[in-house]
C-alpha atoms as a PDB file:
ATOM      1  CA  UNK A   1      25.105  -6.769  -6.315  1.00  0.00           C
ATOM      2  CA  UNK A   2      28.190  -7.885  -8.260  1.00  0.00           C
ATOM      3  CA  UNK A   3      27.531  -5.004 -10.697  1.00  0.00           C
ATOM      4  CA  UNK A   4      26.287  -5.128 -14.341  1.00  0.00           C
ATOM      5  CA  UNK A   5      26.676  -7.560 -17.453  1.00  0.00           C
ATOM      6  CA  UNK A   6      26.480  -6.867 -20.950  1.00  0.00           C
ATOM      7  CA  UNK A   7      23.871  -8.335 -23.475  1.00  0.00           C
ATOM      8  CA  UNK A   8      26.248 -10.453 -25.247  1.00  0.00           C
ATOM      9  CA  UNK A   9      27.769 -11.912 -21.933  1.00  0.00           C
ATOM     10  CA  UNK A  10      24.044 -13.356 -21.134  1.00  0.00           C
ATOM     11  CA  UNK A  11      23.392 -14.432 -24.202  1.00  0.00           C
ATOM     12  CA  UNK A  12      26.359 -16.360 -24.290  1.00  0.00           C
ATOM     13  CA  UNK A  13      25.392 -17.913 -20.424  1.00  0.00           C
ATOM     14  CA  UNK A  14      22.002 -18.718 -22.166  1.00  0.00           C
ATOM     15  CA  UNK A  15      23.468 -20.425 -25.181  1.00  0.00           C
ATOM     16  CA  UNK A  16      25.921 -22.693 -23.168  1.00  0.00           C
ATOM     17  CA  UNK A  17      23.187 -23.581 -20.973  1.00  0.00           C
ATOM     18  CA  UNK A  18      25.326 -22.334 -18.130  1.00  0.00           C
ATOM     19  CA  UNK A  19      23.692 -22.097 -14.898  1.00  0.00           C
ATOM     20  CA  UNK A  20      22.217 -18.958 -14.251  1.00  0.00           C
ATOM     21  CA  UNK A  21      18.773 -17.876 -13.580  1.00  0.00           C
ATOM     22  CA  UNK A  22      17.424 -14.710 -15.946  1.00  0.00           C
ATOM     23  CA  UNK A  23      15.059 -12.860 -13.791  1.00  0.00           C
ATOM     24  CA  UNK A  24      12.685 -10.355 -15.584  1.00  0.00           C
ATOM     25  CA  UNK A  25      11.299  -8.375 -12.999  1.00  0.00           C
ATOM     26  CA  UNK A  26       8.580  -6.883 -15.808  1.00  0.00           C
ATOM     27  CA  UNK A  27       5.103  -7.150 -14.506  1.00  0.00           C
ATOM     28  CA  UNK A  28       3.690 -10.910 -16.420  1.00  0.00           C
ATOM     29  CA  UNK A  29       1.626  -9.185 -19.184  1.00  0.00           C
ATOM     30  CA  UNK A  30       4.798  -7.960 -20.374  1.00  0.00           C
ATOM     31  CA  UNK A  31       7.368 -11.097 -19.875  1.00  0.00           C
ATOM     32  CA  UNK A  32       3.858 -13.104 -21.662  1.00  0.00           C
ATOM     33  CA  UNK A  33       4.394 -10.540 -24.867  1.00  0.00           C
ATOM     34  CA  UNK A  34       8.204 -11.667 -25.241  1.00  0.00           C
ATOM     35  CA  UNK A  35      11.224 -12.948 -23.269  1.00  0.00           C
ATOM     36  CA  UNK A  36      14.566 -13.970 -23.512  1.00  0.00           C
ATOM     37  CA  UNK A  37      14.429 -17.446 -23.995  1.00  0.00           C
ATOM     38  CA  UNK A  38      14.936 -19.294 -20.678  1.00  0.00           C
ATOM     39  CA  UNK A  39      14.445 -16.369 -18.468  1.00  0.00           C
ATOM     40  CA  UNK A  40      11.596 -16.620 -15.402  1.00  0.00           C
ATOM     41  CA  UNK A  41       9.468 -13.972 -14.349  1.00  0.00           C
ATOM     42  CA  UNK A  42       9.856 -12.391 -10.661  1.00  0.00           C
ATOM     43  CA  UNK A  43       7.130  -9.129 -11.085  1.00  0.00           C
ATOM     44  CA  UNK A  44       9.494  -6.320  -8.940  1.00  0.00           C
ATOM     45  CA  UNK A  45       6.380  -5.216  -7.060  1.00  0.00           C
ATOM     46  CA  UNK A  46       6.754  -9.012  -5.532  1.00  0.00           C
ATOM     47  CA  UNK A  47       9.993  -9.364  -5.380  1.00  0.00           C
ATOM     48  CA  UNK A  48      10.173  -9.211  -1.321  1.00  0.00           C
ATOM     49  CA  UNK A  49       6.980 -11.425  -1.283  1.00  0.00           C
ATOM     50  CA  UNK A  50       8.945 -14.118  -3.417  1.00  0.00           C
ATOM     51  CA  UNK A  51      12.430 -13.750  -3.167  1.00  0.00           C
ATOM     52  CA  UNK A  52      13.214 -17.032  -1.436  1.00  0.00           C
ATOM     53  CA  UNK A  53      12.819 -18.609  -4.759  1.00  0.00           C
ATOM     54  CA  UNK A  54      15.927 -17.889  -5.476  1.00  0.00           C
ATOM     55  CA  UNK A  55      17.307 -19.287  -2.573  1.00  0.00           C
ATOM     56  CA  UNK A  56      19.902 -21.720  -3.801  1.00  0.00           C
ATOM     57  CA  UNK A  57      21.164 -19.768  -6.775  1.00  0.00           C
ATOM     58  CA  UNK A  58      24.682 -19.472  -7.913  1.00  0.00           C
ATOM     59  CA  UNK A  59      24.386 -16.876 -10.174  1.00  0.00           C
ATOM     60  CA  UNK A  60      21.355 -14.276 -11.048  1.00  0.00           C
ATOM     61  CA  UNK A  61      20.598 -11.603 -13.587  1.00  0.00           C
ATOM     62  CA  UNK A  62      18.042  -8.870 -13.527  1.00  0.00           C
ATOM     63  CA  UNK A  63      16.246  -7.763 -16.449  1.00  0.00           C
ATOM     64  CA  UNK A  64      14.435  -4.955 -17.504  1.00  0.00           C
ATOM     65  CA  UNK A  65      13.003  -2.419 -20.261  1.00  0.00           C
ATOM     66  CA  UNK A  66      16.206  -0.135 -20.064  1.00  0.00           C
ATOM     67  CA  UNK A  67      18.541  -1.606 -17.815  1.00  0.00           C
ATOM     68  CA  UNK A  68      17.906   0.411 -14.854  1.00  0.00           C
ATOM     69  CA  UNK A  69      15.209  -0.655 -12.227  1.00  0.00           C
ATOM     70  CA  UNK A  70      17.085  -4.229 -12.661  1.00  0.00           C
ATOM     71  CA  UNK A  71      20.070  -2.694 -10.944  1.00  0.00           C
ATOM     72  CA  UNK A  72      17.940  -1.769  -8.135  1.00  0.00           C
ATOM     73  CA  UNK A  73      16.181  -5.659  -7.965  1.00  0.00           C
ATOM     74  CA  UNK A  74      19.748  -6.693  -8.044  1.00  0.00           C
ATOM     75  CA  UNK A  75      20.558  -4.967  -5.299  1.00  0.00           C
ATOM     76  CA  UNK A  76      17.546  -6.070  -3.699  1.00  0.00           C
ATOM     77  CA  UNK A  77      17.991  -9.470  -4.322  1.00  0.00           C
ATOM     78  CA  UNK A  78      21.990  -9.614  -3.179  1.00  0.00           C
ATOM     79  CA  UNK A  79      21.279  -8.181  -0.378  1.00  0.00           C
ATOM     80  CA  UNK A  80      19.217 -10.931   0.580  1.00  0.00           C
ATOM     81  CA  UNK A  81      20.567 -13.925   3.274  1.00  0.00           C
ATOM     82  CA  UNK A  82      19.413 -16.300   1.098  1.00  0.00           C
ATOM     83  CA  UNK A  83      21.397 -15.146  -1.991  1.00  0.00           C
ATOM     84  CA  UNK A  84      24.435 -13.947  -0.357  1.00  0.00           C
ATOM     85  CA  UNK A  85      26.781 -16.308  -2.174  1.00  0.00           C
ATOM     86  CA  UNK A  86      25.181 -16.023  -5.074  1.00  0.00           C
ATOM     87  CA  UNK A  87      26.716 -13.366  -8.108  1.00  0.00           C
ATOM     88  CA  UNK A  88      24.504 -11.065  -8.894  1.00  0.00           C
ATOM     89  CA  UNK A  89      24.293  -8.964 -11.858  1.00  0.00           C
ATOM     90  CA  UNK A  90      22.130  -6.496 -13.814  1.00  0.00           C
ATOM     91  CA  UNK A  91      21.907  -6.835 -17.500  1.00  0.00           C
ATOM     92  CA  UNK A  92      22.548  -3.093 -18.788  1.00  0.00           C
ATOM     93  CA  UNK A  93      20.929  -1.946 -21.477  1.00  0.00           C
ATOM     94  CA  UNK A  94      18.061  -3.773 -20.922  1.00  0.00           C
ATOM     95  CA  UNK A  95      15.533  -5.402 -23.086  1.00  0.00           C
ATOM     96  CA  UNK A  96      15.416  -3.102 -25.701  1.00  0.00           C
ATOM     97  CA  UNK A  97      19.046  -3.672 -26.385  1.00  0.00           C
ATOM     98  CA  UNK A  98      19.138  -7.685 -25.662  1.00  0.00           C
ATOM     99  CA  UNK A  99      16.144  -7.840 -28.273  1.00  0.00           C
ATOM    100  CA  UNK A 100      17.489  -5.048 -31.078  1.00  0.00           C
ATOM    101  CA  UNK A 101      20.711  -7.816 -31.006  1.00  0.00           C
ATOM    102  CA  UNK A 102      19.091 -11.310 -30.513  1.00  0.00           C
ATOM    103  CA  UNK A 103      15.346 -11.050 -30.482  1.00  0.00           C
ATOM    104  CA  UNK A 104      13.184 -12.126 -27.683  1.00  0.00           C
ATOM    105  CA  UNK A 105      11.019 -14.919 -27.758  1.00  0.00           C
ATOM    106  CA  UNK A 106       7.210 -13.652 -27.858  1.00  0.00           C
ATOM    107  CA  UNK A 107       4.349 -15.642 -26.369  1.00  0.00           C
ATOM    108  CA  UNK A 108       2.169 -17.717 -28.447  1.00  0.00           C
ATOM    109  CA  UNK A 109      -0.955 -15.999 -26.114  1.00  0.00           C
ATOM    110  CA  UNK A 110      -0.191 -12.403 -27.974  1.00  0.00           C
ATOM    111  CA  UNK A 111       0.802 -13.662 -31.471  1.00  0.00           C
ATOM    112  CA  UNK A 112      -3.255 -12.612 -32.011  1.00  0.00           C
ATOM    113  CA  UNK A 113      -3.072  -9.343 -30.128  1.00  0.00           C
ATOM    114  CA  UNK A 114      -0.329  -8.223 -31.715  1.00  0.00           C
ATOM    115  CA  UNK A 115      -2.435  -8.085 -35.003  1.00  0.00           C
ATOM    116  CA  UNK A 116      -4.366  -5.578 -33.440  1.00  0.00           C
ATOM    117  CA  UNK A 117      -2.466  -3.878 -30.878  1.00  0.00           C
ATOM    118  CA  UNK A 118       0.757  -2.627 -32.181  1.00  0.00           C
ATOM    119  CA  UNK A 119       2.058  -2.293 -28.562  1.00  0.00           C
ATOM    120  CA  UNK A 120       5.483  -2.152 -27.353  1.00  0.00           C
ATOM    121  CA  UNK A 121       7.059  -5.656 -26.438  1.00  0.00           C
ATOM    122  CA  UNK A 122       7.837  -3.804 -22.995  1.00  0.00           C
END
């Protein structure tokens, strides 16, 4: 792990198109709910099971709630052969802060739900 980056850093690698892959390690209920636009879910609980999907990558970020169990799938992940040359970073602060800034993009599945379930987004 190459340590942590700041909200505003990704969503300035997200608005340049730049190539990195946003991995929200949220369980897919969640990342259907809302997102950061452009990001791919990777659950955590299979994140052994499926981490040679990022194979390849030059540059990841982990994403969660709060900013903290992303540090641990970052670790996870850059300690991984496959990802070795890869930088690999954990968004801090989460969610919560990414969306109080910029929003998150919600599915269209839950724009129903959320007229009757006024859940969390995370």
């Amino acid at each position: 792990m190459d340590g942590e980056i700041s909200t505003e850093e990704v969503k300035q690698l997200m608005d340049e198109d730049a190539d990195v892959r946003v991995v929200d390690i949220r369980d897919e209920r969640s990342f259907a709910h809302s997102q950061i636009p452009g990001s791919e879910n990777l659950p955590f609980q299979q994140l052994s099971a499926r981490i040679e999907e990022l194979e390849g990558a030059d540059h990841i970020v982990t994403v969660c709630p709060h900013g903290k169990a992303s540090v641990q799938a970052a670790q996870l992940i850059g300690s991984y052969e496959g990802t070795a040359d890869a930088r690999v970073e954990s968004m801090a602060g989460g969610l919560e802060e990414y969306g109080m800034k910029y929003g998150l993009a919600r599915g269209e599945a839950d724009d129903a739900a959320d007229a009757e379930s006024p859940e969390s987004p995370f």
